[in-house]
Protein backbone atom coordinates (compact mmCIF):
# COMPACT_ATOMS: atom_id res chain seq x y z
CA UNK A 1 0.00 0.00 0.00
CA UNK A 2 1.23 3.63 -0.86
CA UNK A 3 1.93 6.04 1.62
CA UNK A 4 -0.40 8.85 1.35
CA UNK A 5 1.24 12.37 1.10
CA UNK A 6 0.60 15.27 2.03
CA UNK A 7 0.64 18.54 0.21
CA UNK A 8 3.94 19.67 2.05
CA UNK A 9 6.16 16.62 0.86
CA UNK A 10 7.62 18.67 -1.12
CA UNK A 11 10.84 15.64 -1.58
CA UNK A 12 8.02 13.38 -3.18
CA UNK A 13 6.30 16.18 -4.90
CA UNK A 14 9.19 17.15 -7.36
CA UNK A 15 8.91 13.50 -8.26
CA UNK A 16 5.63 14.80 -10.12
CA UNK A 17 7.27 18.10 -11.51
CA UNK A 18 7.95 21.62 -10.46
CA UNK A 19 5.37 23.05 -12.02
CA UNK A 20 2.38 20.91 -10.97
CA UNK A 21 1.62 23.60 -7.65
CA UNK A 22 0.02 22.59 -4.08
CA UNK A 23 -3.81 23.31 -5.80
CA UNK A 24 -3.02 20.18 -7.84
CA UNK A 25 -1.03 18.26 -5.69
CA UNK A 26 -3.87 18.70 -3.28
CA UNK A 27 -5.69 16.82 -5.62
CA UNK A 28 -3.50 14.11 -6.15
CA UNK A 29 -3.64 13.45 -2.49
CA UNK A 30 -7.55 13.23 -2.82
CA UNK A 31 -6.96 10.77 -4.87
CA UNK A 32 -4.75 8.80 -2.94
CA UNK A 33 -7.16 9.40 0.18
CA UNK A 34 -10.00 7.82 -1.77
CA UNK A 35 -7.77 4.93 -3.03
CA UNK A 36 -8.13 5.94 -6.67
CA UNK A 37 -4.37 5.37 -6.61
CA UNK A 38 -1.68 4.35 -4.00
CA UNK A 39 1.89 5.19 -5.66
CA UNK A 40 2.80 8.49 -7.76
CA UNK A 41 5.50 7.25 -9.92
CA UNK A 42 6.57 10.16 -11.93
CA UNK A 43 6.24 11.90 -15.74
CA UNK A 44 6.07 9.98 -18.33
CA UNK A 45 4.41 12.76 -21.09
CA UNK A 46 3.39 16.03 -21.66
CA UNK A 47 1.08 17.89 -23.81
CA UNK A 48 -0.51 21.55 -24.15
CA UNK A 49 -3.15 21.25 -22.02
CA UNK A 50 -2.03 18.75 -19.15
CA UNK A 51 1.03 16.46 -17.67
CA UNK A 52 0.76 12.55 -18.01
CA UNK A 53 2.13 11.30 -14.78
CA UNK A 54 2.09 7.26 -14.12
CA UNK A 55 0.32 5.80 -10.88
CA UNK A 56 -0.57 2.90 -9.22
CA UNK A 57 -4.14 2.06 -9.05
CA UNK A 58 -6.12 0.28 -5.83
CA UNK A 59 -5.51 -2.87 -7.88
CA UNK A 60 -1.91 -2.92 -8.05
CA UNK A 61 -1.84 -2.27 -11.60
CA UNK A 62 -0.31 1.02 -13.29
CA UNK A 63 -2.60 3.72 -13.83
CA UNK A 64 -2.38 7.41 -15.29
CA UNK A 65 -3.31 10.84 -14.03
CA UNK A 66 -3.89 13.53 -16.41
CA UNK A 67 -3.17 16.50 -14.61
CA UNK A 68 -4.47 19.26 -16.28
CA UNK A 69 -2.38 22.69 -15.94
CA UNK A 70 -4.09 25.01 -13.48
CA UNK A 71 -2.45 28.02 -15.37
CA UNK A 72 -5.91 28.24 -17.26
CA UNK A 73 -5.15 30.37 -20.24
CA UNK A 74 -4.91 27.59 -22.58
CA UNK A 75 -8.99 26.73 -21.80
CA UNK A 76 -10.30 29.93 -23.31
CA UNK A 77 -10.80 28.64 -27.02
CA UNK A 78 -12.06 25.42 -24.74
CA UNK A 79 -15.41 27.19 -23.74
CA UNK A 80 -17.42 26.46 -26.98
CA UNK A 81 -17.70 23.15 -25.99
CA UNK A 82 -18.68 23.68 -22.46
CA UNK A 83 -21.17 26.54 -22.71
CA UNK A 84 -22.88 24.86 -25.93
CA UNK A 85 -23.49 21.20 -24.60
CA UNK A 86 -26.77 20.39 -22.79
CA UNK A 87 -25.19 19.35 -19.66
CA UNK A 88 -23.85 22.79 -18.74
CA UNK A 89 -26.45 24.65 -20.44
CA UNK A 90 -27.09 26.63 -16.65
CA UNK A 91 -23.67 26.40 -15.75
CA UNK A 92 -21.66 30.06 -14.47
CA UNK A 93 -18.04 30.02 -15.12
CA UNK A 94 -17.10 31.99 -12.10
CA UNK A 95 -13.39 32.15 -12.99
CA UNK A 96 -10.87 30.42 -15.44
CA UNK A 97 -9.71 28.22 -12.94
CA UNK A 98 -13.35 26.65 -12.45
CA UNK A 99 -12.91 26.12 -16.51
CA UNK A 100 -10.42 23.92 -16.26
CA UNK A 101 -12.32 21.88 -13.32
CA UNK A 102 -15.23 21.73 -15.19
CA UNK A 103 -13.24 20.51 -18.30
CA UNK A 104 -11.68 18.00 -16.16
CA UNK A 105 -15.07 16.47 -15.01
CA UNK A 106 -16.27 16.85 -18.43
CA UNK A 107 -13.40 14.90 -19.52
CA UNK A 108 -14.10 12.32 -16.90
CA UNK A 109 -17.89 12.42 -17.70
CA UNK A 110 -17.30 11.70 -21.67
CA UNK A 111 -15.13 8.87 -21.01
CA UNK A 112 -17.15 7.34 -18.71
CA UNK A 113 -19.83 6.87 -21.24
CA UNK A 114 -17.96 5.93 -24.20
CA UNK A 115 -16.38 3.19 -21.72
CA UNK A 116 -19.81 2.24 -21.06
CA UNK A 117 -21.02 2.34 -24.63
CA UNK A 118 -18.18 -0.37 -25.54
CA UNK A 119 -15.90 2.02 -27.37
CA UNK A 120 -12.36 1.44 -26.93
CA UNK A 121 -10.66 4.23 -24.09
CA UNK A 122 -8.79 3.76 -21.15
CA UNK A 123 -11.35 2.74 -17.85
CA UNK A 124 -11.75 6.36 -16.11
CA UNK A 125 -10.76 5.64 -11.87
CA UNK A 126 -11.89 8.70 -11.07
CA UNK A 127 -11.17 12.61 -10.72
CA UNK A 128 -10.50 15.78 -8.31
CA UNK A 129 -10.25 19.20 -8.92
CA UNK A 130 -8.03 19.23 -12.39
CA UNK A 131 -6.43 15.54 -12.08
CA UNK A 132 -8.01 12.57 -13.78
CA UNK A 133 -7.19 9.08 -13.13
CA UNK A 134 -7.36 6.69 -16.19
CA UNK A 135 -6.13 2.81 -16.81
CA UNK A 136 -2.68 2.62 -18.23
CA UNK A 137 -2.27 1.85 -21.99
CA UNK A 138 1.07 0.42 -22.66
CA UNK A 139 3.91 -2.41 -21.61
CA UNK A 140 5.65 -2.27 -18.40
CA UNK A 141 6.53 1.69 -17.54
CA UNK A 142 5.84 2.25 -21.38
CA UNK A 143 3.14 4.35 -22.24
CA UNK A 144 1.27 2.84 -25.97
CA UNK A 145 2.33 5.65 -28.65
CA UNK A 146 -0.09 7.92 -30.75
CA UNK A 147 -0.96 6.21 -34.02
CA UNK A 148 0.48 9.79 -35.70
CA UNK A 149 3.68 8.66 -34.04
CA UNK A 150 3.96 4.91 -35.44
CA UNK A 151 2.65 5.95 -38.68
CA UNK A 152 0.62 3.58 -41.78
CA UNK A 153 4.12 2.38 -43.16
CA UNK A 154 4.55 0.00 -39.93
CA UNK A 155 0.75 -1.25 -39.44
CA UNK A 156 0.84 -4.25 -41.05
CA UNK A 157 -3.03 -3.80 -41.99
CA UNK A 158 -3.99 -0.35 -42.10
CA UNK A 159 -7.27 -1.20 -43.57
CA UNK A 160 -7.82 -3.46 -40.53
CA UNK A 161 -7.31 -0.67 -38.10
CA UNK A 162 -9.05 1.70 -39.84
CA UNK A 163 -12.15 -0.63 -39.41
CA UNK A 164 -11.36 -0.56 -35.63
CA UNK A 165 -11.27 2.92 -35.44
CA UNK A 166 -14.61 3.11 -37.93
CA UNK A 167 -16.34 0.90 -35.24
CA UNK A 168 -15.47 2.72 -32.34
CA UNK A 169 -16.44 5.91 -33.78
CA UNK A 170 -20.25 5.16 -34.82
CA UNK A 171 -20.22 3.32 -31.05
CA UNK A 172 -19.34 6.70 -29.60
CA UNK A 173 -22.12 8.59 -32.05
CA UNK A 174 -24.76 6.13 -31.65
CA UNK A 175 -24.63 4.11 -28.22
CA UNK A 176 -22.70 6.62 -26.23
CA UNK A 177 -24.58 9.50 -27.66
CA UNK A 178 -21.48 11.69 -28.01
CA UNK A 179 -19.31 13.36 -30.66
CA UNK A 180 -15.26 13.10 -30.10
CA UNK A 181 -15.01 16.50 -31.69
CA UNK A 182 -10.90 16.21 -31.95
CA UNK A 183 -10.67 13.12 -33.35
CA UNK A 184 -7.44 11.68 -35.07
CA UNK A 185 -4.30 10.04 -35.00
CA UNK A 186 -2.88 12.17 -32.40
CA UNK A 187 -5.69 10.92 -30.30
CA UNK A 188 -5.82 7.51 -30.57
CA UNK A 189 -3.63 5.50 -29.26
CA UNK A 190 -1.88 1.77 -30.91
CA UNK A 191 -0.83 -0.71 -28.42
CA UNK A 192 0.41 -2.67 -31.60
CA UNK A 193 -2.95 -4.34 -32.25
CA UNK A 194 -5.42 -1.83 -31.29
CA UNK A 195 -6.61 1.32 -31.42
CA UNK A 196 -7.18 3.03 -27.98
CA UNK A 197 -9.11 6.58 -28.63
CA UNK A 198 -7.96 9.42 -25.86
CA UNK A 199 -8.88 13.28 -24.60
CA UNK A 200 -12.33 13.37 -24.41
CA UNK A 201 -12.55 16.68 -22.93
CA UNK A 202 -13.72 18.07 -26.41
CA UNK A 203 -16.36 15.72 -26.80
CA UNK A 204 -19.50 16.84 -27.06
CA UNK A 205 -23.44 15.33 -26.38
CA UNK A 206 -25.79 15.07 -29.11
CA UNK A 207 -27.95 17.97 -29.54
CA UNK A 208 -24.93 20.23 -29.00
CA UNK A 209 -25.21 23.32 -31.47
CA UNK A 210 -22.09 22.26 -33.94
CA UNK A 211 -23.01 18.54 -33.62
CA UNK A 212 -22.89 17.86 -36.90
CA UNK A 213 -19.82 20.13 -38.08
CA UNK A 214 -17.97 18.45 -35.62
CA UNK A 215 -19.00 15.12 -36.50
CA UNK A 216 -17.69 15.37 -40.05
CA UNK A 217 -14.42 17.00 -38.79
CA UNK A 218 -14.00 13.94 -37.11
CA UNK A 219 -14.54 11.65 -39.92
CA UNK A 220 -12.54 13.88 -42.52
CA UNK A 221 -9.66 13.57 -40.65
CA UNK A 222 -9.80 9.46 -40.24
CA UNK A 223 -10.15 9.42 -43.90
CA UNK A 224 -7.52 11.39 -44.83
CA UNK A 225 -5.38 9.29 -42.23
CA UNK A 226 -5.34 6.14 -43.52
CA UNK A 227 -6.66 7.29 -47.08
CA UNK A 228 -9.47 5.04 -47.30
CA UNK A 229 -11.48 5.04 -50.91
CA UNK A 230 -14.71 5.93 -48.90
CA UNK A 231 -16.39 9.43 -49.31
CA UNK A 232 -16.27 11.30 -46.17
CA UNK A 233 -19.89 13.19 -46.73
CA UNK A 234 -21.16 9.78 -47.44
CA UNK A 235 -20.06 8.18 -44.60
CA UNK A 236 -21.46 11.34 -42.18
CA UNK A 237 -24.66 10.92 -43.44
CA UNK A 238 -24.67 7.36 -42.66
CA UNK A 239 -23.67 7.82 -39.14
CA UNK A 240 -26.24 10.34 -38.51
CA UNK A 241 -29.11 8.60 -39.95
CA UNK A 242 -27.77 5.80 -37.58
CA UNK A 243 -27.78 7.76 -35.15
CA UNK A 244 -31.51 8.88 -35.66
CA UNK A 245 -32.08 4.79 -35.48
CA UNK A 246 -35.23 4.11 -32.70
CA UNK A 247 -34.72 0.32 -33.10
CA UNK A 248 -33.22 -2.35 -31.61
CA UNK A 249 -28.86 -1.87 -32.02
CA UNK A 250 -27.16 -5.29 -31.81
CA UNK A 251 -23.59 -6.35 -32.06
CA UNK A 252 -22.25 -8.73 -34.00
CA UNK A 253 -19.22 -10.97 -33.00
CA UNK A 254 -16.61 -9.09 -34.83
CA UNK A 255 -17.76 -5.57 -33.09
CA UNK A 256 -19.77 -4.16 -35.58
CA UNK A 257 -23.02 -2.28 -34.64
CA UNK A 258 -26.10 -3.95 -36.41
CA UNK A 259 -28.79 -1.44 -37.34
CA UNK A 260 -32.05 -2.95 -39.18
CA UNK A 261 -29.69 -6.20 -40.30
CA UNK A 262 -26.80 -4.11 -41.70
CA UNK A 263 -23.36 -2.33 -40.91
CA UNK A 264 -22.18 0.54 -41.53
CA UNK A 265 -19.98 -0.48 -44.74
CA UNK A 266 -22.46 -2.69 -46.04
């Protein structure tokens, strides 16, 4: 079992990084408190918006926590997605630091349901403040790399993957009722057989104003990845009239969503 820390450790805290402050160290400790996690094991990424810091989980197994900077300048082109999905629709910002909570427990909220719904993401643990706790993609200390990183050339069946991805994108539209809204190959991660999609904190529900223009983003940009001869307005129509689908939704045994009898490619 992990010691738990406390938020003047400051020996264990540079393990995390200097510029992770005592709001979200705080947090961490929450976490550990709760036993979300036990261990804080150090960095092991960074990206605009938040530092990737390995864990262990309650189970003994690695986990991540995606702390997300509490300098919150880099949320302000972020609020579109907040103030124009259904959930927050009475929510008062009362500062940018609340943004980047509330982004946070969006974050958490989104992948919760697409974990639910069957789509391929990391199992959310839990969250506090501005640090999320997700299940560890990877081998040993070795985080899985973005598909943008490994690149077509060394998939040995990009076609294959690309029907992976395909299936876990009309999941998220039509069972988890959401829209990635930043979806591509710098979000989606490949543990060398699957895809694992990430950063949900754009994501939006159904119903949000820009549904639809960000649903075609989306699939624009996984066409133009792996350059598959299917036509991208085509294949958003498709997904929204499955979308619009009031019947039964089954599954068949190679993970494609059955709507009246048929797939999506058939």
């Amino acid at each position: 079992m992990g010691r738990v820390r406390s938020e003047k450790d400051s020996d264990y805290y540079k393990v995390v990084d200097d510029a992770i402050n005592s709001y979200a160290w705080a947090a961490v400790v929450k976490l550990q408190e709760r036993r979300v996690i036990t261990d804080v094991l150090g960095p092991i990424g960074q990206g605009k918006e938040a530092k990737i810091i390995l864990a262990r989980g309650a189970d003994g197994r690695y986990a991540v926590l995606k702390i997300f900077y509490p300098v919150p300048v880099r949320f302000k082109r972020r609020s579109p997605y907040i103030l124009g999905d259904p959930r927050f629709r009475n929510l008062k910002i009362s500062d940018q630091l609340h943004l980047v909570e509330v982004w946070c427990r969006k974050e958490f909220g989104n992948l919760s349901r697409a974990y639910e719904a069957g789509v391929r993401v990391p199992r959310p643990l839990g969250f506090y403040r501005n640090v999320l706790a997700m299940e560890f993609v990877g081998v040993d200390r070795n985080p899985a790399p973005l598909l943008a990183e490994v690149g077509l050339e060394n998939i040995e069946d990009p076609y294959g993957l690309f029907y992976d991805v395909l299936k876990n994108l009309e999941k998220t539209y039509v069972l988890a009722g959401l829209v990635h809204g930043d979806l591509s190959p710098f979000n989606i991660l490949y543990d060398g057989q699957n895809p694992w999609i990430i950063d949900w904190g754009s994501a939006v529900r159904r119903g949000h104003p820009k549904e639809f223009e960000y649903l075609r983003r989306d699939v624009e940009r996984v066409l133009e990845f792996f350059g598959y001869p299917l036509d991208a307005e085509a294949l958003f129509k498709k997904l929204v009239e499955r979308g619009a689908w009031r019947g039964r939704v089954e599954v068949d045994e190679e993970g494609w969503l059955l709507i009246g009898g048929k797939r999506i490619i058939d």
